[in-house]
PDB file of N, CA and C in Angstrom:
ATOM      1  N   UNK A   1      28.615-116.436  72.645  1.00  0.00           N
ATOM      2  CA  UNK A   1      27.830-117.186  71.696  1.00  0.00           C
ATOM      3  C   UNK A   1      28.676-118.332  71.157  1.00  0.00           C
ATOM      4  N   UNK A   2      28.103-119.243  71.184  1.00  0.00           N
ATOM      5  CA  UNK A   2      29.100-120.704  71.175  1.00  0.00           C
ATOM      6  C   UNK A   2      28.431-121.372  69.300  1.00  0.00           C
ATOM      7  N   UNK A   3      26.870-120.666  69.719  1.00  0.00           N
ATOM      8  CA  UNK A   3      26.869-121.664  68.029  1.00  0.00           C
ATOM      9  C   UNK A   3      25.929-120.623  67.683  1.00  0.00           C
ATOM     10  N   UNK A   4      25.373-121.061  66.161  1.00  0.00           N
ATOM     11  CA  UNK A   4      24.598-119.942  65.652  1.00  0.00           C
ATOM     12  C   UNK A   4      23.361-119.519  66.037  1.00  0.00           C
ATOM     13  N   UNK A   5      22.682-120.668  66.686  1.00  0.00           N
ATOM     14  CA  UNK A   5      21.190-120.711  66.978  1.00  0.00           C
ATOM     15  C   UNK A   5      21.154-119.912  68.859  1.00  0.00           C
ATOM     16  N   UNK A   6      22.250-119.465  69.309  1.00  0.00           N
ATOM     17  CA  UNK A   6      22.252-119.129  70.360  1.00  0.00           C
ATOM     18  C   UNK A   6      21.412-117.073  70.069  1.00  0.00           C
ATOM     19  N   UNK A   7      20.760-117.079  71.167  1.00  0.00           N
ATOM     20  CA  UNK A   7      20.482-115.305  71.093  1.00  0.00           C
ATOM     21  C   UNK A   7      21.301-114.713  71.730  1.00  0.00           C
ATOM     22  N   UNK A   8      21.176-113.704  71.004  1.00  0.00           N
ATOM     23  CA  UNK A   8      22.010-112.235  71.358  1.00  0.00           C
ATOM     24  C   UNK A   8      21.827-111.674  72.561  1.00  0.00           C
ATOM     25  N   UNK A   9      22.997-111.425  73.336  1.00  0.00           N
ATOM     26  CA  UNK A   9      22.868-110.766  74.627  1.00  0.00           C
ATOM     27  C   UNK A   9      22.295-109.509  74.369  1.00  0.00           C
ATOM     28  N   UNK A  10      20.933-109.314  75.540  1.00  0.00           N
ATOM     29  CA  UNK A  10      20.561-107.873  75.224  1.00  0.00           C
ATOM     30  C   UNK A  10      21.124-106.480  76.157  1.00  0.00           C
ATOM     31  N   UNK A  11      21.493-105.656  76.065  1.00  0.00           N
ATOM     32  CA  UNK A  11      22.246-104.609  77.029  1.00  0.00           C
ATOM     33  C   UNK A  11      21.403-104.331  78.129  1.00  0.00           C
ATOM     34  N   UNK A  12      21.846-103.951  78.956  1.00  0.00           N
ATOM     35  CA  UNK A  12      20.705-103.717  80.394  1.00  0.00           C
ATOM     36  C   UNK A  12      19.933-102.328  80.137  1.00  0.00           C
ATOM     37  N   UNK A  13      18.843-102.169  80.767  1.00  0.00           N
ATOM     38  CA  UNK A  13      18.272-100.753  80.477  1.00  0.00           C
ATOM     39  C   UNK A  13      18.694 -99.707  80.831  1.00  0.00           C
ATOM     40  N   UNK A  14      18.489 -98.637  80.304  1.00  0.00           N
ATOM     41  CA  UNK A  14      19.091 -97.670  80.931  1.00  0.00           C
ATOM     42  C   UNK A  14      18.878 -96.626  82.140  1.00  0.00           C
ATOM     43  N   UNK A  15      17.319 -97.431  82.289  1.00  0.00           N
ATOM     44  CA  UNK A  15      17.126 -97.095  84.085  1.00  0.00           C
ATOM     45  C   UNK A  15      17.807 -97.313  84.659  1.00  0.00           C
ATOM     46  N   UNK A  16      18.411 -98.637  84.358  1.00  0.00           N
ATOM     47  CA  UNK A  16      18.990 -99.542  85.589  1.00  0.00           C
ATOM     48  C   UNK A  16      20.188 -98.470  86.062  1.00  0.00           C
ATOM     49  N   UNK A  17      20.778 -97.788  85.062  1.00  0.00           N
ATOM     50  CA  UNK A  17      21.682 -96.876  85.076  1.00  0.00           C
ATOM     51  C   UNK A  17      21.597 -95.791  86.487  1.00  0.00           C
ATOM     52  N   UNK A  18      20.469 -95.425  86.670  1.00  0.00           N
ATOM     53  CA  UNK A  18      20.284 -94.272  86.796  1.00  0.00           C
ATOM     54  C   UNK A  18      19.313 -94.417  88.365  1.00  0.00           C
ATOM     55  N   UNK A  19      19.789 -95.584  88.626  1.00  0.00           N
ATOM     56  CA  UNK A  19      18.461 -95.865  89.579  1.00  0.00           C
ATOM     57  C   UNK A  19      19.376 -94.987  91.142  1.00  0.00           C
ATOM     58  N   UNK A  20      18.854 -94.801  91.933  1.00  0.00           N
ATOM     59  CA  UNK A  20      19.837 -94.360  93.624  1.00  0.00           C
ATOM     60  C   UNK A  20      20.440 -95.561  93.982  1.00  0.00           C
ATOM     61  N   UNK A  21      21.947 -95.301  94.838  1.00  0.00           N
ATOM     62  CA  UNK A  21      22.446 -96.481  94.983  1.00  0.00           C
ATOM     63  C   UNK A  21      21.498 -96.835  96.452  1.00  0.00           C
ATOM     64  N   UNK A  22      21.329 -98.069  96.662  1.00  0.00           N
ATOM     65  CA  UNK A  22      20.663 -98.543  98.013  1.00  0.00           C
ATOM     66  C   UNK A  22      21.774 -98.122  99.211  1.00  0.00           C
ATOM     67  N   UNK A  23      20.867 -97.654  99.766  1.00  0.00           N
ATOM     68  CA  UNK A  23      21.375 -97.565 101.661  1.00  0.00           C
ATOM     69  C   UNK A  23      21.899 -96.140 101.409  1.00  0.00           C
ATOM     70  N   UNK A  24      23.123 -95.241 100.479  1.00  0.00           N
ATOM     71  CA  UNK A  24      23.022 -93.933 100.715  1.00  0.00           C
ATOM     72  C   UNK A  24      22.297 -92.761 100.973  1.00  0.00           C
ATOM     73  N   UNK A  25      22.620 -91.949 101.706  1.00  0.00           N
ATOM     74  CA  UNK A  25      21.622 -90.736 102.028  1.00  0.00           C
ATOM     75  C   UNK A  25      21.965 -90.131 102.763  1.00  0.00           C
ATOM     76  N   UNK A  26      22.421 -88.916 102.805  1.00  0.00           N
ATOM     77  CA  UNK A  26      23.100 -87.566 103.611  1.00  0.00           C
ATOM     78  C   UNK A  26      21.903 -86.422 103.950  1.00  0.00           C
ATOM     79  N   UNK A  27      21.581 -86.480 105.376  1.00  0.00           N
ATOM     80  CA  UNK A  27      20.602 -85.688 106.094  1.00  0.00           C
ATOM     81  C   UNK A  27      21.011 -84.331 105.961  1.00  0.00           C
ATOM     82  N   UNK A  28      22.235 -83.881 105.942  1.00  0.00           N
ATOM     83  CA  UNK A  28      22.733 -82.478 105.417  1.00  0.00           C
ATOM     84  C   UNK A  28      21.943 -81.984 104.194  1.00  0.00           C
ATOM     85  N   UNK A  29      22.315 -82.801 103.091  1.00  0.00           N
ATOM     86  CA  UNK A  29      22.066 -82.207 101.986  1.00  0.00           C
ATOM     87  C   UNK A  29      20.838 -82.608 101.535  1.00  0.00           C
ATOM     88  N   UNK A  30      19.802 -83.366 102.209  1.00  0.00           N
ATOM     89  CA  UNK A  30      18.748 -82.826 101.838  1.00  0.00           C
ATOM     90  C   UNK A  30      17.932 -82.195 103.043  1.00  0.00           C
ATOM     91  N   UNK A  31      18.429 -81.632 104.224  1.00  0.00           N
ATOM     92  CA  UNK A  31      18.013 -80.573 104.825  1.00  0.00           C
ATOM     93  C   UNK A  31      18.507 -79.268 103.926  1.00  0.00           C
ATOM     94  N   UNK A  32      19.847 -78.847 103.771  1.00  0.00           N
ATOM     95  CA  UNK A  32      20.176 -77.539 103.162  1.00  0.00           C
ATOM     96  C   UNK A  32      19.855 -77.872 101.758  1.00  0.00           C
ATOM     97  N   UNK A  33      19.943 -78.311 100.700  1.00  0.00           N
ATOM     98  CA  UNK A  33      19.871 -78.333  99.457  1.00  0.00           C
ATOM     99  C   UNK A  33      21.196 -79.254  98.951  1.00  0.00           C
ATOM    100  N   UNK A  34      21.379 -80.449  98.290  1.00  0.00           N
ATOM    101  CA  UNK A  34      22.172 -80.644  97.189  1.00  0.00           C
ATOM    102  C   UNK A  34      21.893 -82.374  97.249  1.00  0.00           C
ATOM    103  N   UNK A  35      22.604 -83.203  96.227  1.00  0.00           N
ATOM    104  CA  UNK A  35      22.532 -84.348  96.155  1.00  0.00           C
ATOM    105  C   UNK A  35      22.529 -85.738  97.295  1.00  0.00           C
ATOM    106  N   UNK A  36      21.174 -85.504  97.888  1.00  0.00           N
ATOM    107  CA  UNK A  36      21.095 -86.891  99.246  1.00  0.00           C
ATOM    108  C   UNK A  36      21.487 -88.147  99.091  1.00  0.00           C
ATOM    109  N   UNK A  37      21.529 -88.247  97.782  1.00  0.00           N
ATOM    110  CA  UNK A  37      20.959 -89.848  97.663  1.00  0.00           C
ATOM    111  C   UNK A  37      22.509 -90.621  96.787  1.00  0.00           C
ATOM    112  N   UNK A  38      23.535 -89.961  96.623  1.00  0.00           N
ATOM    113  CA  UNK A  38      24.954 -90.251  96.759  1.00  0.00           C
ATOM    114  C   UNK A  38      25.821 -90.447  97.478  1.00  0.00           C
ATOM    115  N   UNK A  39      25.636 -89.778  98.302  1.00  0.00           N
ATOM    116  CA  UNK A  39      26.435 -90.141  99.875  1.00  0.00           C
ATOM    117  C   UNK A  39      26.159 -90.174 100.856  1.00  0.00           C
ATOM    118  N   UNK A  40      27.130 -90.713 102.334  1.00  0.00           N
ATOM    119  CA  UNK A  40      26.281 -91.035 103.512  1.00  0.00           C
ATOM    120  C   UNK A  40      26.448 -89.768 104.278  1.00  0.00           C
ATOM    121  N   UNK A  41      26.182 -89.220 105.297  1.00  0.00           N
ATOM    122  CA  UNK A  41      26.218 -87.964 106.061  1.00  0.00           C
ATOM    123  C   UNK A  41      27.168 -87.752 106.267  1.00  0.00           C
ATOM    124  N   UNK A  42      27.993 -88.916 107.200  1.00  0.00           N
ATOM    125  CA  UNK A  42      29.339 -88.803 107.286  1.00  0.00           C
ATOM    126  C   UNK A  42      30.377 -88.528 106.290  1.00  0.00           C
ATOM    127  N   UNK A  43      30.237 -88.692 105.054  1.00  0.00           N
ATOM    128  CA  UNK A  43      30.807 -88.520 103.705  1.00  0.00           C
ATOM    129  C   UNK A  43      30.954 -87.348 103.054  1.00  0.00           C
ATOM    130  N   UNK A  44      29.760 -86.104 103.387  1.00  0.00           N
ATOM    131  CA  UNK A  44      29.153 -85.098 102.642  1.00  0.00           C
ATOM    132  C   UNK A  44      30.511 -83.920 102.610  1.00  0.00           C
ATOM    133  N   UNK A  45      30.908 -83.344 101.777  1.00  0.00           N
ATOM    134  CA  UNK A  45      31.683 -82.772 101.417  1.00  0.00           C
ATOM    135  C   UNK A  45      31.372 -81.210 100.914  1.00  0.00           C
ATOM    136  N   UNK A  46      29.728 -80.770 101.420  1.00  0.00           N
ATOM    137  CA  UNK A  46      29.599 -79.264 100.805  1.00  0.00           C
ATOM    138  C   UNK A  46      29.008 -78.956 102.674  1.00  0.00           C
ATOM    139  N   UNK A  47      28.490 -79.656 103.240  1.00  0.00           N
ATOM    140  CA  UNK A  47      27.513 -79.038 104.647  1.00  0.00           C
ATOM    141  C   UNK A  47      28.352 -79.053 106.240  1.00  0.00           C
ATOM    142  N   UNK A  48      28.362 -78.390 107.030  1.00  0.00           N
ATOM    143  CA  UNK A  48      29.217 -78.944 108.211  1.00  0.00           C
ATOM    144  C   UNK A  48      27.519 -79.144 108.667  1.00  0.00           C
ATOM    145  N   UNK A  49      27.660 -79.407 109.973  1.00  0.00           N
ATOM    146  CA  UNK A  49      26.805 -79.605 111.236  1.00  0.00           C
ATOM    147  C   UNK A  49      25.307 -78.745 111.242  1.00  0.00           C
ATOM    148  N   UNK A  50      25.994 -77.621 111.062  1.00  0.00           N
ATOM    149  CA  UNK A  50      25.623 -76.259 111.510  1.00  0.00           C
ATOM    150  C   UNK A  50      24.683 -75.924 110.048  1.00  0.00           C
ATOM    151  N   UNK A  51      25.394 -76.194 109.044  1.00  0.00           N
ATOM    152  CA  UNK A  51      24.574 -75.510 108.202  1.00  0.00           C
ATOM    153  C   UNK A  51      25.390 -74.841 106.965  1.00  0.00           C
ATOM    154  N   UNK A  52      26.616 -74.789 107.114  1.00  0.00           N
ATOM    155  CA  UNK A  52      27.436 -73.939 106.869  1.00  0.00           C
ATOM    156  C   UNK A  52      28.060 -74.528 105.483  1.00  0.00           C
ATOM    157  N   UNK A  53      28.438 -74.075 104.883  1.00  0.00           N
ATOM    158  CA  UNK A  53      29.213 -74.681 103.514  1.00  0.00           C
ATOM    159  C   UNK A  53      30.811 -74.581 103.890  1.00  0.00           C
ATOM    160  N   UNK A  54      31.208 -75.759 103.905  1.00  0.00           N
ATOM    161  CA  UNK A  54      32.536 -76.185 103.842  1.00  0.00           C
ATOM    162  C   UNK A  54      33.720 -75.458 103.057  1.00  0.00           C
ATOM    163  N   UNK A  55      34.653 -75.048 104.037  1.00  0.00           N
ATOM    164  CA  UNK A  55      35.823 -74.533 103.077  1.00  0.00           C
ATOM    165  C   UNK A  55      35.962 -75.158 102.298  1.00  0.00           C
ATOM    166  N   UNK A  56      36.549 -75.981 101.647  1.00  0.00           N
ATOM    167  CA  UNK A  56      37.327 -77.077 100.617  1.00  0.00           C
ATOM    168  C   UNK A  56      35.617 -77.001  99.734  1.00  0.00           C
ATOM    169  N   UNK A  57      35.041 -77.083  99.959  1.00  0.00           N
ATOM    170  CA  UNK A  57      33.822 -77.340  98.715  1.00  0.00           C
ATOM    171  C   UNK A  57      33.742 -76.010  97.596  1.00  0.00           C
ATOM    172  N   UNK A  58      33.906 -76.678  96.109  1.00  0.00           N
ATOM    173  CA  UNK A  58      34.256 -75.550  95.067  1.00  0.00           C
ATOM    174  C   UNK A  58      32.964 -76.152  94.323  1.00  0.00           C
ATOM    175  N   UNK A  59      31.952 -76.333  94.721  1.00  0.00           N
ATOM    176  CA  UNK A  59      31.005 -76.683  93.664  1.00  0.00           C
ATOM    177  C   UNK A  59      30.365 -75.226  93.479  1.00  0.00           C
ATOM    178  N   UNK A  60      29.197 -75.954  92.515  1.00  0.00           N
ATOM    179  CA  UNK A  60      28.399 -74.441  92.024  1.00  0.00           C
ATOM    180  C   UNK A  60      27.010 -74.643  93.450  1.00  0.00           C
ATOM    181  N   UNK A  61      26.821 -73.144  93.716  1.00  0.00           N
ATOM    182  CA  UNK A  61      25.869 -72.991  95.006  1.00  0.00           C
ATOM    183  C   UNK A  61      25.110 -71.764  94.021  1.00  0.00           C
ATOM    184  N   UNK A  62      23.289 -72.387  94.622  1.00  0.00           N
ATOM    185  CA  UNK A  62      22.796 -71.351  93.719  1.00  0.00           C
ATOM    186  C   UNK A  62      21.958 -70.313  94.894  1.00  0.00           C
ATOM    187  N   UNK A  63      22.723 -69.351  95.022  1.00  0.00           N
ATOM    188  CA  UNK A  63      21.819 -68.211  96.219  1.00  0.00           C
ATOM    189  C   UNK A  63      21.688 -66.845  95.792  1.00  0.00           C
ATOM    190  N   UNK A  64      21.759 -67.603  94.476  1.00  0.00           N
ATOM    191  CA  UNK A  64      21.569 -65.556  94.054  1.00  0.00           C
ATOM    192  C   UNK A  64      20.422 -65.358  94.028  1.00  0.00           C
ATOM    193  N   UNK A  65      20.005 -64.260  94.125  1.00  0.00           N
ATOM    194  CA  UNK A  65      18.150 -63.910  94.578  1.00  0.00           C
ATOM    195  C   UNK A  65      18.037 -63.472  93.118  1.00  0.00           C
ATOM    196  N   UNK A  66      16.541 -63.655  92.674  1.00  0.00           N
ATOM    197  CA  UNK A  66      16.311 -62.702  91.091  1.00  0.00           C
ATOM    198  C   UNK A  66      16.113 -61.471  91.306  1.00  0.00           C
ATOM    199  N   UNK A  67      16.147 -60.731  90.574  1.00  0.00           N
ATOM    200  CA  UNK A  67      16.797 -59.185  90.071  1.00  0.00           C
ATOM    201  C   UNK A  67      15.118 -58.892  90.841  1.00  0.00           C
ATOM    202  N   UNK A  68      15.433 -57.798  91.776  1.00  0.00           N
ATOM    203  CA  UNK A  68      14.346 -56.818  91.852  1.00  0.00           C
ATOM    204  C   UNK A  68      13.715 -57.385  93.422  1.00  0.00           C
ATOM    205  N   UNK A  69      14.239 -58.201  94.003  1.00  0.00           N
ATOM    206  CA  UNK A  69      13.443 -58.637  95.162  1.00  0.00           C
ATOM    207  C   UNK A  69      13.548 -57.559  95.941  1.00  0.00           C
ATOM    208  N   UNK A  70      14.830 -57.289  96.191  1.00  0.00           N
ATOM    209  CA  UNK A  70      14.577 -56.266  97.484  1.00  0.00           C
ATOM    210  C   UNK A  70      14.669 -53.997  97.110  1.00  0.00           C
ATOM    211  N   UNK A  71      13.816 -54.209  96.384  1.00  0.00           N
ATOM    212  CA  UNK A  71      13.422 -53.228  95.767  1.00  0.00           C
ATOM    213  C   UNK A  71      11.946 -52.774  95.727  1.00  0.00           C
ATOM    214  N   UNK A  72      11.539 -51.738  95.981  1.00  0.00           N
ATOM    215  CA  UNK A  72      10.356 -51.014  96.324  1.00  0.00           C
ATOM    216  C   UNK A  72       9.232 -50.658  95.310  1.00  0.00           C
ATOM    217  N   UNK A  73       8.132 -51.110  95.304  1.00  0.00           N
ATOM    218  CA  UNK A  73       7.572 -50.933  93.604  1.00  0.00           C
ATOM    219  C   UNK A  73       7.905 -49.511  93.099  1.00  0.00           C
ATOM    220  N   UNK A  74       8.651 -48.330  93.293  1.00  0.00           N
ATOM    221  CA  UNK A  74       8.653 -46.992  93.294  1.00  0.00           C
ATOM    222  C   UNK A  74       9.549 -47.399  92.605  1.00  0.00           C
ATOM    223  N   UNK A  75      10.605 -47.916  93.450  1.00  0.00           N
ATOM    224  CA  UNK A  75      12.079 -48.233  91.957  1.00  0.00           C
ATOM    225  C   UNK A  75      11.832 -49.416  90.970  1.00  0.00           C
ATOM    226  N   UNK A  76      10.794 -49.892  90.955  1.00  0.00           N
ATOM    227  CA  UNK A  76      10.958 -50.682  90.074  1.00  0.00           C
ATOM    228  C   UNK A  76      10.113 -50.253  88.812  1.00  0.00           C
ATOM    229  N   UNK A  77       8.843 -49.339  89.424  1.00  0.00           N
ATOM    230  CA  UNK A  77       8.538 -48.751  88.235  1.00  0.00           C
ATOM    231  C   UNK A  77       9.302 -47.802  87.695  1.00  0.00           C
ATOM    232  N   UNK A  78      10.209 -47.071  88.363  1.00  0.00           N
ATOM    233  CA  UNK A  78      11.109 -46.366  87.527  1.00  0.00           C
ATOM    234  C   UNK A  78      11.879 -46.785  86.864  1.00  0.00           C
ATOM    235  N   UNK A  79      12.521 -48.421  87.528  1.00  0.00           N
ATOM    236  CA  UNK A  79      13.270 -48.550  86.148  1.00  0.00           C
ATOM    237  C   UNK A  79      12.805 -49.314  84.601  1.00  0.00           C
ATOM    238  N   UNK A  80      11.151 -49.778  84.790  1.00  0.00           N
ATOM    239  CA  UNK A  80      10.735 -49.839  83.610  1.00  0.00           C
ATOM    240  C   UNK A  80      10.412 -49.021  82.995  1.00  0.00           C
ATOM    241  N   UNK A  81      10.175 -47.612  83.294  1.00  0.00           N
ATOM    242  CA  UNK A  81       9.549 -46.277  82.642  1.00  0.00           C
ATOM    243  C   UNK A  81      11.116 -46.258  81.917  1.00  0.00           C
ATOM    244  N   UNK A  82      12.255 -45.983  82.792  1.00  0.00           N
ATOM    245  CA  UNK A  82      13.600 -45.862  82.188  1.00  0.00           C
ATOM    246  C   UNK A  82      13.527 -46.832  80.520  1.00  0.00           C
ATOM    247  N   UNK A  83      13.331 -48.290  80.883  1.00  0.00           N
ATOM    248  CA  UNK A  83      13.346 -49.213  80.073  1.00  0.00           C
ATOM    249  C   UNK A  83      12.265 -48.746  78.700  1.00  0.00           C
ATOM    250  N   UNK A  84      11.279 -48.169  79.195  1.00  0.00           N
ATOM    251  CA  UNK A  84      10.205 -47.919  77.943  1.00  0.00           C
ATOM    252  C   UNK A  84      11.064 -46.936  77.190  1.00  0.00           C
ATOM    253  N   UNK A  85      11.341 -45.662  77.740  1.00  0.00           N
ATOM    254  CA  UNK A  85      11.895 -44.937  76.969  1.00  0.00           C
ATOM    255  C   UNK A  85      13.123 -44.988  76.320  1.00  0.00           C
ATOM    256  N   UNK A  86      13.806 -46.222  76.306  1.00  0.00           N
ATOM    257  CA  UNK A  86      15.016 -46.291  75.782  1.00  0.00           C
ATOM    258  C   UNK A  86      14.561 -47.382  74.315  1.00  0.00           C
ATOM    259  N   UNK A  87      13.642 -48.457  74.876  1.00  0.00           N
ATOM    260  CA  UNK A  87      13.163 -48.973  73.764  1.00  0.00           C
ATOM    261  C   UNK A  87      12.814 -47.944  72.424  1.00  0.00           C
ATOM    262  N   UNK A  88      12.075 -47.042  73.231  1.00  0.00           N
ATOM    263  CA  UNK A  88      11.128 -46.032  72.150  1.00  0.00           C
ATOM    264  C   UNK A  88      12.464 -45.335  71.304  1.00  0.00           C
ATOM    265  N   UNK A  89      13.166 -44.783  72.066  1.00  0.00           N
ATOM    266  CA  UNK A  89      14.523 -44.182  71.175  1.00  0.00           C
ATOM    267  C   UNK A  89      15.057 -45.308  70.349  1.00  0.00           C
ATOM    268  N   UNK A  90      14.963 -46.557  70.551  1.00  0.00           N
ATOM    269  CA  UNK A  90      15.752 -46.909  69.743  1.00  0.00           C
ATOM    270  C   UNK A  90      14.940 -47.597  69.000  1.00  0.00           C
ATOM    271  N   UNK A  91      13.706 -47.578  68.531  1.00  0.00           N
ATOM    272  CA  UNK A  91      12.494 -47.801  67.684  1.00  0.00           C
ATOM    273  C   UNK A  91      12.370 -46.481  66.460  1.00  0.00           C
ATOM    274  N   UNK A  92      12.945 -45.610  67.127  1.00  0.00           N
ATOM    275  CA  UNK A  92      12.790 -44.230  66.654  1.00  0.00           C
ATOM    276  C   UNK A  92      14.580 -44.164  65.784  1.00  0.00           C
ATOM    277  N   UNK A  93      15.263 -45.008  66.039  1.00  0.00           N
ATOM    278  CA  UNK A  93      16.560 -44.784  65.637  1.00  0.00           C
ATOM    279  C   UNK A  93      16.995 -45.771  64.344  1.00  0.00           C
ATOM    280  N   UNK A  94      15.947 -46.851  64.307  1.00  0.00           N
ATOM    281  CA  UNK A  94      16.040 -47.655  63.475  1.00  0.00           C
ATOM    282  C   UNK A  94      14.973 -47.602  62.341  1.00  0.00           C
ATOM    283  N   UNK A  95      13.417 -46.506  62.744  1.00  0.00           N
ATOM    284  CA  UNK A  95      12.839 -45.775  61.721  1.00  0.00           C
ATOM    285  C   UNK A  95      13.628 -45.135  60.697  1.00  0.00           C
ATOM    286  N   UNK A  96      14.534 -44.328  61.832  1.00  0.00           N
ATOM    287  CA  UNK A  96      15.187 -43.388  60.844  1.00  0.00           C
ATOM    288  C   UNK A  96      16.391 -44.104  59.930  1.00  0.00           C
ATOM    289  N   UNK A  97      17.358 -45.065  60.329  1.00  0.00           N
ATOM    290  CA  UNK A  97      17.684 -45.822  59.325  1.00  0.00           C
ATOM    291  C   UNK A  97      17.031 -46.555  58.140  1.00  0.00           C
ATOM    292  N   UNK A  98      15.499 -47.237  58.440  1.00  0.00           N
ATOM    293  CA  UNK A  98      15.156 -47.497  57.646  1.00  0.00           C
ATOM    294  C   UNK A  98      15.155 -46.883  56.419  1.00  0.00           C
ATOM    295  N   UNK A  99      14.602 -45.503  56.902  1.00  0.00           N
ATOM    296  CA  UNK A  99      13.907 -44.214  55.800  1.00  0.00           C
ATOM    297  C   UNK A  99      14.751 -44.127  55.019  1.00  0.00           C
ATOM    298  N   UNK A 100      16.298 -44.342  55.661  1.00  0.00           N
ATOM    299  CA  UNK A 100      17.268 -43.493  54.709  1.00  0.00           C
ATOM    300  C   UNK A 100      17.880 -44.680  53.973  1.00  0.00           C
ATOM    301  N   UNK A 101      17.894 -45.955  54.017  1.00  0.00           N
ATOM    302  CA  UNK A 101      17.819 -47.068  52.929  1.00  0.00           C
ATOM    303  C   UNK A 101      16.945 -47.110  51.746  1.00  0.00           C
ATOM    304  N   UNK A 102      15.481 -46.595  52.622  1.00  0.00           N
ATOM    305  CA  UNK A 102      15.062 -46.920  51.311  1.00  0.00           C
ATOM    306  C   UNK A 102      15.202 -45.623  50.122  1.00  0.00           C
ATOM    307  N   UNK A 103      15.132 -46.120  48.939  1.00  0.00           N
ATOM    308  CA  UNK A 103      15.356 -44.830  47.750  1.00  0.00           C
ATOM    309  C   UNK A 103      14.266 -44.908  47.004  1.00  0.00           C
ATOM    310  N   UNK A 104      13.978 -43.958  46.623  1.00  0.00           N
ATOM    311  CA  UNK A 104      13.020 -43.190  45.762  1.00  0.00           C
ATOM    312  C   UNK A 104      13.166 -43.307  44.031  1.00  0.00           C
ATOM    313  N   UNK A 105      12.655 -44.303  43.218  1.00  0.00           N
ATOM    314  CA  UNK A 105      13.492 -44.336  42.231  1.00  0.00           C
ATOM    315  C   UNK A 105      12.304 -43.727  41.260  1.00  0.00           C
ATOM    316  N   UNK A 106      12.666 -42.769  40.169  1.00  0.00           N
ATOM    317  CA  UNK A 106      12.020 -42.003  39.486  1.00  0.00           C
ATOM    318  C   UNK A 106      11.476 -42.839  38.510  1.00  0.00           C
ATOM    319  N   UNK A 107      10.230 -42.380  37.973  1.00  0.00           N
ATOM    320  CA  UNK A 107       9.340 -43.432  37.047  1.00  0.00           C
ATOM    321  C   UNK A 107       9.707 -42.804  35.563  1.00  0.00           C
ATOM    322  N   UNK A 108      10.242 -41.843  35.266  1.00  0.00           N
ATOM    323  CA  UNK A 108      10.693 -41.465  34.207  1.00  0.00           C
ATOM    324  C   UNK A 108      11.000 -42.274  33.048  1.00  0.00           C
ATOM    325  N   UNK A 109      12.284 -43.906  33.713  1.00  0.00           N
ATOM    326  CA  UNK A 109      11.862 -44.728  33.008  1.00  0.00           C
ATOM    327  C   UNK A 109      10.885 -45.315  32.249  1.00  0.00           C
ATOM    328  N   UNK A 110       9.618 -45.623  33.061  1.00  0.00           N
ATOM    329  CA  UNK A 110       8.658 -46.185  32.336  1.00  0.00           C
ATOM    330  C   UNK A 110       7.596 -44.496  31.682  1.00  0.00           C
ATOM    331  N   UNK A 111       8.320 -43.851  31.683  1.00  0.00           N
ATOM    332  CA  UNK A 111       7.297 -42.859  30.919  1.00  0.00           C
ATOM    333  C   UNK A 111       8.003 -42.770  29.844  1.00  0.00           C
ATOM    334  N   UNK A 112       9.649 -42.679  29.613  1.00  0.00           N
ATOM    335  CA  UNK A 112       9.785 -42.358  28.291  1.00  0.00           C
ATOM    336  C   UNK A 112       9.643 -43.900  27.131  1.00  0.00           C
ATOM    337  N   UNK A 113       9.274 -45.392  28.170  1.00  0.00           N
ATOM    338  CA  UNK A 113       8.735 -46.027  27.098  1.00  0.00           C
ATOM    339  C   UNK A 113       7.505 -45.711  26.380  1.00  0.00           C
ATOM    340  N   UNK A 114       6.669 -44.951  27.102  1.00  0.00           N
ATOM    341  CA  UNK A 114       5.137 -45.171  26.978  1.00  0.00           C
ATOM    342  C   UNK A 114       4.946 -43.980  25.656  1.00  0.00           C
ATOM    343  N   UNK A 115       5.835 -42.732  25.772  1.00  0.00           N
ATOM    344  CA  UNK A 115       6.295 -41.687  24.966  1.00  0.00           C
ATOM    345  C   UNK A 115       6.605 -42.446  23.380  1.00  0.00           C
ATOM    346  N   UNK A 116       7.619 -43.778  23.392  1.00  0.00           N
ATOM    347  CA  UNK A 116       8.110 -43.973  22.333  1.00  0.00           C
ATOM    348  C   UNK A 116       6.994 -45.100  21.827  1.00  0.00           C
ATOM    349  N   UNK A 117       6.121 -45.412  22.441  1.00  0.00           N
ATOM    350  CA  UNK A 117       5.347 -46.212  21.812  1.00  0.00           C
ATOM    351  C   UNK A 117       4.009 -45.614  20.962  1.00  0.00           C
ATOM    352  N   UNK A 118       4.175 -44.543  20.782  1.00  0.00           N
ATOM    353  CA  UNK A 118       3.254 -43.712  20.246  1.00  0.00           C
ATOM    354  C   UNK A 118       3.343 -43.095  18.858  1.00  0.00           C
TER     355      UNK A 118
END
């Protein structure tokens, strides 16, 4: 800015940031799974040829299956029946704490006012 009447540079957007760089793209990784659109094939640093994940690659890989796939509805209802009844005990364990917090306080107080007001 050279004089006062000049405008203010405005910052670039922050798409612009975020846009894919032109011409990259690794056929590995978006055949197996991970970021295509950063590097060129020849570049890729998690896939060999084959399919295979690269020694030297320490990234995070997500192949864990969710809990219960390869399990038979027989075990799986058993282990929610397991699950019900442990809830219930411990529904039943925190009754009984309750009970024994709360106290019983005798009304005696307000009877021997009611006694002296007579």
């Amino acid at each position: 800015m050279s004089s006062l009447n000049d405008k203010i540079p405005k910052k670039k957007s922050t798409h612009a940031k975020h846009e894919k760089p032109a011409g990259k793209s690794c056929a590995l990784c978006k055949k197996f799974g991970g970021a295509s659109a950063t590097h060129n094939t020849n570049d890729c640093k998690k896939w060999d040829s084959k399919g295979n994940l690269k020694k030297g690659f320490k990234g995070k890989v997500d192949t864990e299956t969710p809990p219960g796939t390869g399990k038979s509805y027989a075990q799986l209802f058993a282990e929610t029946e397991k699950l019900k009844a442990k809830s219930k005990k411990l529904k039943k364990a925190l009754k009984k704490k309750s009970a024994r917090k709360k106290r019983k306080y005798d009304s005696s107080d307000s009877d021997t006012s009611d006694s002296d007001s007579e």
